[in-house]
Structures are given as C-alpha cells and as structure tokens.
N, C-alpha and C. Protein backbone atom coordinates (compact mmCIF):
# COMPACT_ATOMS: atom_id res chain seq x y z
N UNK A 1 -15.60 11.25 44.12
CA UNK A 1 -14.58 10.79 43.22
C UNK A 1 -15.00 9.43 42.66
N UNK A 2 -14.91 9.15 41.31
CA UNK A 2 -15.20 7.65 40.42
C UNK A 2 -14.29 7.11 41.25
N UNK A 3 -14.75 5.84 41.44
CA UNK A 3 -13.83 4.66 41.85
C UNK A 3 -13.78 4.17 40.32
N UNK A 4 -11.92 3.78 40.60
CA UNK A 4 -11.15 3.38 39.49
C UNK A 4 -11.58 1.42 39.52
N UNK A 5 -12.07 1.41 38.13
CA UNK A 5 -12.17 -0.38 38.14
C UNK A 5 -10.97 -0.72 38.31
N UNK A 6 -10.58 -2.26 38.46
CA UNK A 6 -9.61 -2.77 38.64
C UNK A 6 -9.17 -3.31 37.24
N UNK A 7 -7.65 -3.43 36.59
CA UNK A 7 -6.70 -4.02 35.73
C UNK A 7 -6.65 -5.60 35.42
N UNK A 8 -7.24 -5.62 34.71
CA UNK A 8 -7.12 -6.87 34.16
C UNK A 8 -5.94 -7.06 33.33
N UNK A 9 -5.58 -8.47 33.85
CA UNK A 9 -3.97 -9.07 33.06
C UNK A 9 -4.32 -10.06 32.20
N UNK A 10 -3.38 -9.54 31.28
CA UNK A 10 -3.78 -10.67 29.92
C UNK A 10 -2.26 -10.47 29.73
N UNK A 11 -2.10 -12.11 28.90
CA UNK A 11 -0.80 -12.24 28.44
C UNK A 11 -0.98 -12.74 26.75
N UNK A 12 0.09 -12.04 26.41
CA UNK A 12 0.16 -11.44 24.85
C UNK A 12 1.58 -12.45 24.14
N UNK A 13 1.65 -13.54 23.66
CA UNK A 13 2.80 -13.76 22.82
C UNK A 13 2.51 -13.27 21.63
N UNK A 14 3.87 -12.48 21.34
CA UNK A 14 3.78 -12.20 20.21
C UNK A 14 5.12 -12.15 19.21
N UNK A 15 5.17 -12.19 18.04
CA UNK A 15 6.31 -12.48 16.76
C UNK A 15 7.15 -11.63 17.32
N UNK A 16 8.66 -12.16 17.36
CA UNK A 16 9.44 -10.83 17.57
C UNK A 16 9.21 -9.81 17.34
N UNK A 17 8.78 -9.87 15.57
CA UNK A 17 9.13 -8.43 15.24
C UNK A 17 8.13 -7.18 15.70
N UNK A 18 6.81 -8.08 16.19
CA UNK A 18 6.10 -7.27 16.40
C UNK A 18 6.79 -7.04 17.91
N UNK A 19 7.21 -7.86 18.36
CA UNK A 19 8.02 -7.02 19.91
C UNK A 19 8.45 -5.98 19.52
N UNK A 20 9.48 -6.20 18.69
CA UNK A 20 10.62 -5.09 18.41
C UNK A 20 9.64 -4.15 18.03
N UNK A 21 8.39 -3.88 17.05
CA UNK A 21 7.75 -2.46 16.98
C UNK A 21 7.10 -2.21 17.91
N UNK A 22 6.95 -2.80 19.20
CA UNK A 22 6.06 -2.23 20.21
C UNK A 22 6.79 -1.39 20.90
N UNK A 23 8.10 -2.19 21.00
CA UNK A 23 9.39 -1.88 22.15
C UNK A 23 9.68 -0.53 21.26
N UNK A 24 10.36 -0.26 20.14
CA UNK A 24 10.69 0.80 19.38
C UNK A 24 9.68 1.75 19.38
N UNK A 25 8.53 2.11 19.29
CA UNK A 25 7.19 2.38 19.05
C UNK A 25 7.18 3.02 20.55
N UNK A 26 7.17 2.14 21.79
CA UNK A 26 7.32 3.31 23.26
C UNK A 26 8.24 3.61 23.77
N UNK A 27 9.87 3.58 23.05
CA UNK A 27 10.77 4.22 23.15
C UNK A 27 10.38 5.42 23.08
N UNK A 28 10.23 5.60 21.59
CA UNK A 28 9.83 6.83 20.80
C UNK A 28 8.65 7.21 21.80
N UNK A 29 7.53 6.84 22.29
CA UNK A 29 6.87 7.75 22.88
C UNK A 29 7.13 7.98 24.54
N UNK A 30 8.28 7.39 24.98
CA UNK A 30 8.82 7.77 25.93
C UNK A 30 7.93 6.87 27.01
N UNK A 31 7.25 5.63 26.67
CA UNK A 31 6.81 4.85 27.35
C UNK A 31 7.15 3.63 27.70
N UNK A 32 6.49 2.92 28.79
CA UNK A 32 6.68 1.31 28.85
C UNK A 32 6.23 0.93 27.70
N UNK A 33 6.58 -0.67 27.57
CA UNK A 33 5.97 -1.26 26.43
C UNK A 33 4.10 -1.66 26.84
N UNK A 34 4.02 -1.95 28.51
CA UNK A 34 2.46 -1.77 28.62
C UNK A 34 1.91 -1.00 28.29
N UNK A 35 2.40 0.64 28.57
CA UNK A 35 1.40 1.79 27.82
C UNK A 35 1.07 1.63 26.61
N UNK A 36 2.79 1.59 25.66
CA UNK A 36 2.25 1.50 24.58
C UNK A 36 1.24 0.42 23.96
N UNK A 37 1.46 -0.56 24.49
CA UNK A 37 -0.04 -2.26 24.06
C UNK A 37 -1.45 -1.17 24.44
N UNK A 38 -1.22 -0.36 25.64
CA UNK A 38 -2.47 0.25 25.95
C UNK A 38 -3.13 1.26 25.09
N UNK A 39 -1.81 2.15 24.92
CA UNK A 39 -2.33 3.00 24.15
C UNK A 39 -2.67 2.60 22.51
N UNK A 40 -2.17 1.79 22.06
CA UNK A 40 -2.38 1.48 20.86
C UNK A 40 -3.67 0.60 20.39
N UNK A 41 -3.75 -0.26 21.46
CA UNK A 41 -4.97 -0.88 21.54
C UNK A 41 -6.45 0.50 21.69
N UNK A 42 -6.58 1.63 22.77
CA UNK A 42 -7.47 2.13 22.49
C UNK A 42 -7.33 2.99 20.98
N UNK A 43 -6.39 3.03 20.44
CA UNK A 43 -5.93 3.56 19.50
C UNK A 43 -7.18 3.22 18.36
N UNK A 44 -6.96 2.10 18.50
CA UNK A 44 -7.47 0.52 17.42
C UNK A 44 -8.53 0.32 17.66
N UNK A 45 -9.48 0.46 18.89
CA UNK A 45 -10.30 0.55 19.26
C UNK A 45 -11.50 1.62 18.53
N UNK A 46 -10.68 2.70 19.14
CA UNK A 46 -11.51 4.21 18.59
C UNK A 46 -11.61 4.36 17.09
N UNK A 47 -10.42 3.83 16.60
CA UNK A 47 -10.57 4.09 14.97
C UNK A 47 -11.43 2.67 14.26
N UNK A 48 -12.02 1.84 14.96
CA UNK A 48 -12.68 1.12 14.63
C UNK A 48 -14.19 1.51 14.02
N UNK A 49 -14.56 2.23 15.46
CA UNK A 49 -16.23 2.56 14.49
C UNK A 49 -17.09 1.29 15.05
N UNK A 50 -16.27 0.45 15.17
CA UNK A 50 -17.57 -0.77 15.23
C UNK A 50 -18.52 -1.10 16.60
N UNK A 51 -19.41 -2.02 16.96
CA UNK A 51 -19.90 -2.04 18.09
C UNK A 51 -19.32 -2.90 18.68
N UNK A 52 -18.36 -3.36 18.52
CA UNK A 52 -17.71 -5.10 19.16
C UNK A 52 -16.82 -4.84 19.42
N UNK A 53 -16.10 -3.53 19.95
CA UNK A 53 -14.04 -3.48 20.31
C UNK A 53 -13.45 -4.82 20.12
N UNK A 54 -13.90 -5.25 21.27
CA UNK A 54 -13.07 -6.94 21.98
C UNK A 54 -12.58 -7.33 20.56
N UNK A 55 -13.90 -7.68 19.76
CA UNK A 55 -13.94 -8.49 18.76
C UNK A 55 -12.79 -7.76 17.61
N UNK A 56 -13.00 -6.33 17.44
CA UNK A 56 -12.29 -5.65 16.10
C UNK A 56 -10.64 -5.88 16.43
N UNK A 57 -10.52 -5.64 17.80
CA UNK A 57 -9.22 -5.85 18.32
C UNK A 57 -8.44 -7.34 18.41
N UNK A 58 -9.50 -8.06 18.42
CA UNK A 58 -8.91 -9.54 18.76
C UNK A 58 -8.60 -9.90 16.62
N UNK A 59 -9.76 -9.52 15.94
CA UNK A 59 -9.70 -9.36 14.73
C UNK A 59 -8.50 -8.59 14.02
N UNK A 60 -8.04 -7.73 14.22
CA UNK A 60 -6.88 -7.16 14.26
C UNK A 60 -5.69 -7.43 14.46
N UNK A 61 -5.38 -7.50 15.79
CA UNK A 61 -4.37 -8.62 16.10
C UNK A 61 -4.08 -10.32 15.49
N UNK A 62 -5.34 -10.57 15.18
CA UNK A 62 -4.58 -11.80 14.15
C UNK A 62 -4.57 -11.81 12.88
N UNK A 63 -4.89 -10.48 12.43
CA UNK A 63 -4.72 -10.32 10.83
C UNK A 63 -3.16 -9.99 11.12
N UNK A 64 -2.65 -8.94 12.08
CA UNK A 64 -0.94 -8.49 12.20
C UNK A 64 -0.17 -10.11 12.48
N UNK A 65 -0.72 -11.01 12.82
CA UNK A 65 0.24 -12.35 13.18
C UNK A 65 0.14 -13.17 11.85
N UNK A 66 -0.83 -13.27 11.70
CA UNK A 66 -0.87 -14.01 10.32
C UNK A 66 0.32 -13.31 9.16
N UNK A 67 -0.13 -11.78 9.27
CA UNK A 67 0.81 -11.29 8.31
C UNK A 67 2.22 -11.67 8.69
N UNK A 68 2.79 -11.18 9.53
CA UNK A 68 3.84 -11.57 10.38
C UNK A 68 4.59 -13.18 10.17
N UNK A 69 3.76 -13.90 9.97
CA UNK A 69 4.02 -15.38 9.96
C UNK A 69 4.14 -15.66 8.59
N UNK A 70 3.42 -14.93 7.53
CA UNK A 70 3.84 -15.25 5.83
C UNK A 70 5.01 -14.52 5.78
N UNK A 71 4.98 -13.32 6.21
CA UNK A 71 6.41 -12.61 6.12
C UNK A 71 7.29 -13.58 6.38
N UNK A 72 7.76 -14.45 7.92
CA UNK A 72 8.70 -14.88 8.22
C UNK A 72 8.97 -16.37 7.25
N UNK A 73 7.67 -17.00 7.11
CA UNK A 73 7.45 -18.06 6.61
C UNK A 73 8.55 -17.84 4.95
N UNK A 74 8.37 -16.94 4.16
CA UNK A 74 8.51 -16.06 3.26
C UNK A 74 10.02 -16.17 3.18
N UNK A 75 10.83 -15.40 3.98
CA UNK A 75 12.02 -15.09 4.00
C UNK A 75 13.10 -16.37 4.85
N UNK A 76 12.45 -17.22 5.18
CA UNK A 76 12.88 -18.54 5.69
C UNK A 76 12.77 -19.28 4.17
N UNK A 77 12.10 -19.35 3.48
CA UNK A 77 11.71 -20.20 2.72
C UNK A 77 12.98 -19.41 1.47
N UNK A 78 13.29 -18.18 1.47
CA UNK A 78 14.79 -17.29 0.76
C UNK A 78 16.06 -17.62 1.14
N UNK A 79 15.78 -17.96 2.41
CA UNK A 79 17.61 -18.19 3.17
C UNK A 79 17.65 -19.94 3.16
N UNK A 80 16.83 -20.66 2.78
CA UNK A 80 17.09 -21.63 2.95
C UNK A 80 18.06 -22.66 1.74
C-alpha cells in the first residue's frame, strides 16, 4: 500500500466575497469549504497546462483579489 504524504496547512485570507463563492460553491457540491479550496485548486491546476502549478495558482489567485479589490474599491467609491 502507498504511504499517504502528510497535509500541509496553509492559511488563506480572503475578500468576503470570494468567501461567500467558496462557501456557496461547496454547498452546492455538498462539501466543506476545505474540499472545495482543494478541489478547485487542483481544478486550476490541471487546466493550467503549465510546468509551475505553485506558481499558475499563486498567479491566479492574485489576479481573483486584485479583481475583487477594484470591484469593491469601485462600488465604495458609488455609495459614497
């Protein structure tokens, strides 16, 4: 039998709203919100193509915050 590597913990802040689509997102698939970070991440991974995961993923994730942050920046700058 493979011995299973061990779980590495990483901690993730992230924009509400992207909470709220993670949280909504493994409702719907009937998961924790860890699966879903998991599953979506190899998700992101696989549809990458590239030779650098770490990198496409870490690349990824701050193109979604940045966006996230003009959005909010955006609609703060409407209600004000």
């Amino acid at each position: 039998m493979a011995e299973k590597a061990p779980m590495a913990r990483m901690q993730l802040l992230l924009p509400p709203e992207l909470k709220a689509e993670i949280e909504q997102f493994a409702e719907e698939q009937g998961l924790s919100a860890n699966e879903a970070i998991r599953l979506l991440s190899r998700r992101g991974l696989s549809a990458s193509g590239k030779t650098a995961p770490v990198d496409v993923l870490l690349e990824e994730l701050g193109y979604r915050i940045r966006d996230l942050e003009q959005r909010l920046a955006k609609a703060e700058g409407l209600s004000a």
